[in-house]
N, C-alpha and C. Protein backbone atom coordinates (compact mmCIF):
# COMPACT_ATOMS: atom_id res chain seq x y z
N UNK A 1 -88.16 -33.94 -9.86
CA UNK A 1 -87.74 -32.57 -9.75
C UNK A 1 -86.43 -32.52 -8.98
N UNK A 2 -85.28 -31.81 -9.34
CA UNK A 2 -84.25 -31.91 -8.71
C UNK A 2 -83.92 -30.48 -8.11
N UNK A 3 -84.57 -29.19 -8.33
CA UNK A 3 -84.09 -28.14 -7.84
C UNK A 3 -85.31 -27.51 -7.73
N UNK A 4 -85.75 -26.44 -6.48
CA UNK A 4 -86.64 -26.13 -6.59
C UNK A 4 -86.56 -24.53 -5.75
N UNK A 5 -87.25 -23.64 -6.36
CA UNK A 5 -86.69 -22.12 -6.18
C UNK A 5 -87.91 -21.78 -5.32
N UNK A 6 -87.79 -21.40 -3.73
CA UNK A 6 -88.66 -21.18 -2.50
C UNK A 6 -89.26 -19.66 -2.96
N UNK A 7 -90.16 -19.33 -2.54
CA UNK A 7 -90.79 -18.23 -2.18
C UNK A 7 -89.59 -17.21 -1.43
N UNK A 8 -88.65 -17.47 -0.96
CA UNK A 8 -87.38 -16.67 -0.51
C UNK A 8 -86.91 -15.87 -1.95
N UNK A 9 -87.01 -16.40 -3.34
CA UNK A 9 -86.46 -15.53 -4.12
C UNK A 9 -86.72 -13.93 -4.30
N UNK A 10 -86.07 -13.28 -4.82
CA UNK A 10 -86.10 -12.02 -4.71
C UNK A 10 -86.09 -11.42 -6.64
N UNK A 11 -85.76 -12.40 -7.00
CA UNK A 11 -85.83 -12.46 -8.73
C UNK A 11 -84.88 -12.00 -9.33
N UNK A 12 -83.45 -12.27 -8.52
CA UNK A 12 -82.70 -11.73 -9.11
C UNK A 12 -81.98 -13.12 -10.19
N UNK A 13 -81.53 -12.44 -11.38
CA UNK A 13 -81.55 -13.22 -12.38
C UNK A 13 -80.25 -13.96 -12.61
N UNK A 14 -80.07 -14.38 -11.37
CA UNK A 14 -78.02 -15.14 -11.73
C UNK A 14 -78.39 -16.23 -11.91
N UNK A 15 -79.61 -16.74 -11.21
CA UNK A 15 -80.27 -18.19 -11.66
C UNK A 15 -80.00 -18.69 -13.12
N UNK A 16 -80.89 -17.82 -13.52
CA UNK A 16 -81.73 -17.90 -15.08
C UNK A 16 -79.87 -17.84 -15.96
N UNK A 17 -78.97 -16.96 -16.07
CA UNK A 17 -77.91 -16.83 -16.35
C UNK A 17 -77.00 -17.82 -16.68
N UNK A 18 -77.14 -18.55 -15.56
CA UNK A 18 -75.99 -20.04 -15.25
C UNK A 18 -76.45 -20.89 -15.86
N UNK A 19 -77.88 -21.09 -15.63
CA UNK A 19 -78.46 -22.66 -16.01
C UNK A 19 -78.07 -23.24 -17.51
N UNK A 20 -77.07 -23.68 -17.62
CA UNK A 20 -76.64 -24.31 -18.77
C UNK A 20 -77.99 -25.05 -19.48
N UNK A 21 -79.08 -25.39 -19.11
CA UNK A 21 -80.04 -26.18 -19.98
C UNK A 21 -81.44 -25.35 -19.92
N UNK A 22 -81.41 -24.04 -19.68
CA UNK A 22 -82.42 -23.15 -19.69
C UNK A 22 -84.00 -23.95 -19.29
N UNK A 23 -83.90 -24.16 -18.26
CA UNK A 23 -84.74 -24.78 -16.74
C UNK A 23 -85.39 -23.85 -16.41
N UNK A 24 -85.21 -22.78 -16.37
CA UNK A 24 -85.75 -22.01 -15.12
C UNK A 24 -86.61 -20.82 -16.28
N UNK A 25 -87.68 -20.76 -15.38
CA UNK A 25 -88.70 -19.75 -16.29
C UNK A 25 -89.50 -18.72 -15.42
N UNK A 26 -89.91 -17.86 -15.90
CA UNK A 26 -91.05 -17.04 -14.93
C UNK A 26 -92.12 -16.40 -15.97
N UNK A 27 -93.38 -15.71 -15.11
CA UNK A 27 -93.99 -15.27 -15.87
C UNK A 27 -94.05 -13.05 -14.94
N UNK A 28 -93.32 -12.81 -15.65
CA UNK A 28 -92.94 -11.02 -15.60
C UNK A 28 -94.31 -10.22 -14.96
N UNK A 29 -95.75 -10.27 -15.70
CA UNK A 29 -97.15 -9.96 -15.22
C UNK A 29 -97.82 -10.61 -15.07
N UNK A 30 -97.45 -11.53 -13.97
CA UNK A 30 -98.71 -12.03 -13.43
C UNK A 30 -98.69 -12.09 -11.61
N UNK A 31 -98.84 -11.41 -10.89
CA UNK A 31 -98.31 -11.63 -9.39
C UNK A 31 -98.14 -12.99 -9.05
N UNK A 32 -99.49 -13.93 -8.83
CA UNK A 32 -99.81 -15.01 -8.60
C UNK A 32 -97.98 -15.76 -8.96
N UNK A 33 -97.98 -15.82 -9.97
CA UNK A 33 -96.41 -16.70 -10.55
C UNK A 33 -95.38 -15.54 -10.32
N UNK A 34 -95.49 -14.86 -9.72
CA UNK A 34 -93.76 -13.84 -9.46
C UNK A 34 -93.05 -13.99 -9.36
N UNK A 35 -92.38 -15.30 -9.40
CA UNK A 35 -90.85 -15.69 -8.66
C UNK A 35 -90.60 -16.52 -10.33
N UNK A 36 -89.23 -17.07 -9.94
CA UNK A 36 -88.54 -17.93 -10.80
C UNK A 36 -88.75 -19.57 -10.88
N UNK A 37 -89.16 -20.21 -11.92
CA UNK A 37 -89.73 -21.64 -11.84
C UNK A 37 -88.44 -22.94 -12.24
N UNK A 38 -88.73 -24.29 -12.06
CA UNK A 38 -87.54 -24.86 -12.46
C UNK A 38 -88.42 -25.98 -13.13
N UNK A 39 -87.53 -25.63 -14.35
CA UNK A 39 -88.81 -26.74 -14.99
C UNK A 39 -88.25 -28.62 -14.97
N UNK A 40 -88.83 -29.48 -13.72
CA UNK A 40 -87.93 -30.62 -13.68
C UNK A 40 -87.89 -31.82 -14.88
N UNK A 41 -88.33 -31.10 -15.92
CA UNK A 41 -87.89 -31.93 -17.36
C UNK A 41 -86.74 -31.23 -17.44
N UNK A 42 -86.40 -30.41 -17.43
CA UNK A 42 -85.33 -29.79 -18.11
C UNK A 42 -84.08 -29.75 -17.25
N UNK A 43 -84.42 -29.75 -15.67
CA UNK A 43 -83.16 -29.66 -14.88
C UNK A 43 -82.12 -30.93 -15.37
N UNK A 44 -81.07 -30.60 -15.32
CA UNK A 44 -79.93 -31.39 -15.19
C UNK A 44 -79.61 -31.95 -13.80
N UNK A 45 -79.59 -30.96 -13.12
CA UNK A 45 -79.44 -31.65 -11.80
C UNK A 45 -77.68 -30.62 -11.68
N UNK A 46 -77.31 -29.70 -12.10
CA UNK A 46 -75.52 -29.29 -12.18
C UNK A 46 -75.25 -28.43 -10.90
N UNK A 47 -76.59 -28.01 -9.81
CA UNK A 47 -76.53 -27.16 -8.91
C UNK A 47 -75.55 -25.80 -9.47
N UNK A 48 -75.97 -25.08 -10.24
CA UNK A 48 -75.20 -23.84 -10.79
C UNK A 48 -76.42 -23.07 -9.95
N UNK A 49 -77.81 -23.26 -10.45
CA UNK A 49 -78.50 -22.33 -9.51
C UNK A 49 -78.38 -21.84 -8.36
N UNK A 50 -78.27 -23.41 -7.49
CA UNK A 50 -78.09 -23.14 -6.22
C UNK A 50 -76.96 -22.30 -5.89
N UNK A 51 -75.90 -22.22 -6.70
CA UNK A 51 -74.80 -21.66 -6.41
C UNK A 51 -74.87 -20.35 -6.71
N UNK A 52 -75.30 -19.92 -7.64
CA UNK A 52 -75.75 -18.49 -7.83
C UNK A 52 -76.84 -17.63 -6.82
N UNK A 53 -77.22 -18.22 -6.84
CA UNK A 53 -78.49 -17.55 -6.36
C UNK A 53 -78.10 -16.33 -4.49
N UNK A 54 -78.01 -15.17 -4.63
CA UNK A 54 -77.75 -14.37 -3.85
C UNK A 54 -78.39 -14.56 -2.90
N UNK A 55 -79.45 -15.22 -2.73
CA UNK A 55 -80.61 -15.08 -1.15
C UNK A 55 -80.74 -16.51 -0.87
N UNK A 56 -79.98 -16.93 -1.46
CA UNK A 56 -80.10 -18.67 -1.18
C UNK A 56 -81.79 -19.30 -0.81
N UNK A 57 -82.15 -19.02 -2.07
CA UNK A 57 -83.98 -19.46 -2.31
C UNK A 57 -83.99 -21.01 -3.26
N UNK A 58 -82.77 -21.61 -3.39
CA UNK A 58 -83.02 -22.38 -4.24
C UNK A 58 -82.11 -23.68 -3.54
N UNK A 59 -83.19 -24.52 -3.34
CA UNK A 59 -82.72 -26.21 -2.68
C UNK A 59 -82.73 -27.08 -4.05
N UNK A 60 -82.13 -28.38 -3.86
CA UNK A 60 -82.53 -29.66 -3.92
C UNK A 60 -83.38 -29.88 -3.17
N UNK A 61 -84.57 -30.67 -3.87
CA UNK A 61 -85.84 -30.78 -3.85
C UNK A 61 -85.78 -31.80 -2.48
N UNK A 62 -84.66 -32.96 -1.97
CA UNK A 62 -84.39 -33.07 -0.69
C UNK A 62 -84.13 -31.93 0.34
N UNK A 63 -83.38 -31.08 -0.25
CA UNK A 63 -83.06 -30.23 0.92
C UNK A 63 -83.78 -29.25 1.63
N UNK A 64 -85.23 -29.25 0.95
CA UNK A 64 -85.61 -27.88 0.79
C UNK A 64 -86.24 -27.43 2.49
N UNK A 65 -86.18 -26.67 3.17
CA UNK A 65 -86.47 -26.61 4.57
C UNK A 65 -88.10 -27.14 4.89
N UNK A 66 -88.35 -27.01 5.73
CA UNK A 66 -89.69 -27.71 6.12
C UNK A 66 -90.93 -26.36 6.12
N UNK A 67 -90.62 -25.28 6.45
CA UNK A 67 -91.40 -23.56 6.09
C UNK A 67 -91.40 -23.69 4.16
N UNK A 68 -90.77 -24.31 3.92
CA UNK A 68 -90.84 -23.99 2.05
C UNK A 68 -91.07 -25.34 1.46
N UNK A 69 -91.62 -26.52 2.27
CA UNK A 69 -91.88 -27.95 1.38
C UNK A 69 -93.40 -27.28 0.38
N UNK A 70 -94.40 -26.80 0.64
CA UNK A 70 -95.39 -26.18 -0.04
C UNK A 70 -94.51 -25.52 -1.34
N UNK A 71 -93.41 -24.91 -1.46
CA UNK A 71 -93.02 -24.63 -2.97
C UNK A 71 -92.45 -25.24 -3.58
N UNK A 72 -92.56 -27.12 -3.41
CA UNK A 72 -92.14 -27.88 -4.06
C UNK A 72 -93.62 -28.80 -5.22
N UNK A 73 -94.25 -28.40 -4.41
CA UNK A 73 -95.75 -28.27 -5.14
C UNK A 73 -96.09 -27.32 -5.97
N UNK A 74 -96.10 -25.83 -5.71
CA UNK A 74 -96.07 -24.77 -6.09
C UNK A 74 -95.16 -24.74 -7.46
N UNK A 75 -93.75 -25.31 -7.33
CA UNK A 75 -93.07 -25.11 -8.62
C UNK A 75 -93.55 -26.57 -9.46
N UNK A 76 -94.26 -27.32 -9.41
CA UNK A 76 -94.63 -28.63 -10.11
C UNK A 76 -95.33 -28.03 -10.83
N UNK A 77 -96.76 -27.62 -10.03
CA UNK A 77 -98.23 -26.68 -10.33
C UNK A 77 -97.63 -26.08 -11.73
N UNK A 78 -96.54 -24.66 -11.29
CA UNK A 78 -96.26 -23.89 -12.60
C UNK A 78 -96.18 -24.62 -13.82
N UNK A 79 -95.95 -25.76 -14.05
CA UNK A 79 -95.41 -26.52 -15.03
C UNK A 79 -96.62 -27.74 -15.30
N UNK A 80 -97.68 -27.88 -14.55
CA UNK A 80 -98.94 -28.81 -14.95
C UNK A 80 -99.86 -27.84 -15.20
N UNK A 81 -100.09 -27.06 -14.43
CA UNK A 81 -101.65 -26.88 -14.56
C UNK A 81 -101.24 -25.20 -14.55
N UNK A 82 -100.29 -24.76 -14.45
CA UNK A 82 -100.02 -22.95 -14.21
C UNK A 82 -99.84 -22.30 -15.88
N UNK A 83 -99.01 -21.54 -15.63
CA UNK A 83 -98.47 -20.85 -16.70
C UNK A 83 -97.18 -21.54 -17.61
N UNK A 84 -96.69 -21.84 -17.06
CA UNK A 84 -95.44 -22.85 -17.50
C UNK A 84 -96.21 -24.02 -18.43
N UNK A 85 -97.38 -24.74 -18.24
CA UNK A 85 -98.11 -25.89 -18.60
C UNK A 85 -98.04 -25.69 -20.47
């Protein structure tokens, strides 16, 4: 996984916009999944997200602070066993 979008997002969609390899997914009604996902088959790795992103919710999966390592699991989950799967 190379990018991973924290519980800090706010859902605003500059993410989803940039991503040259259409990575990033959500599911609209469901609370549980409310935020924006990164799907790490699909990341490139081009940090456009990170650069977009207005609330700065989105690390490299190194960078990601130590309060938000749990949504590096959380965005895997979406994509094994969640909605993304």
């Amino acid at each position: 996984m190379a990018y991973v979008i924290t519980r800090l997002c706010q859902r605003a969609a500059e993410c989803v916009e940039v991503c040259p390899s259409d990575a990033i997914h959500s599911v609209e009604d469901d609370p549980e999944w409310a935020t924006y996902y990164i799907n790490p088959e699909e990341c490139i790795e081009c940090g456009s997200c990170e650069a977009a992103c207005p609330h700065e919710a989105i690390f490299h999966e190194d960078d990601v602070p130590d309060e938000y390592q749990g949504d590096i699991q959380k965005n895997a989950d979406f994509y094994t066993t969640g909605p993304g799967a």
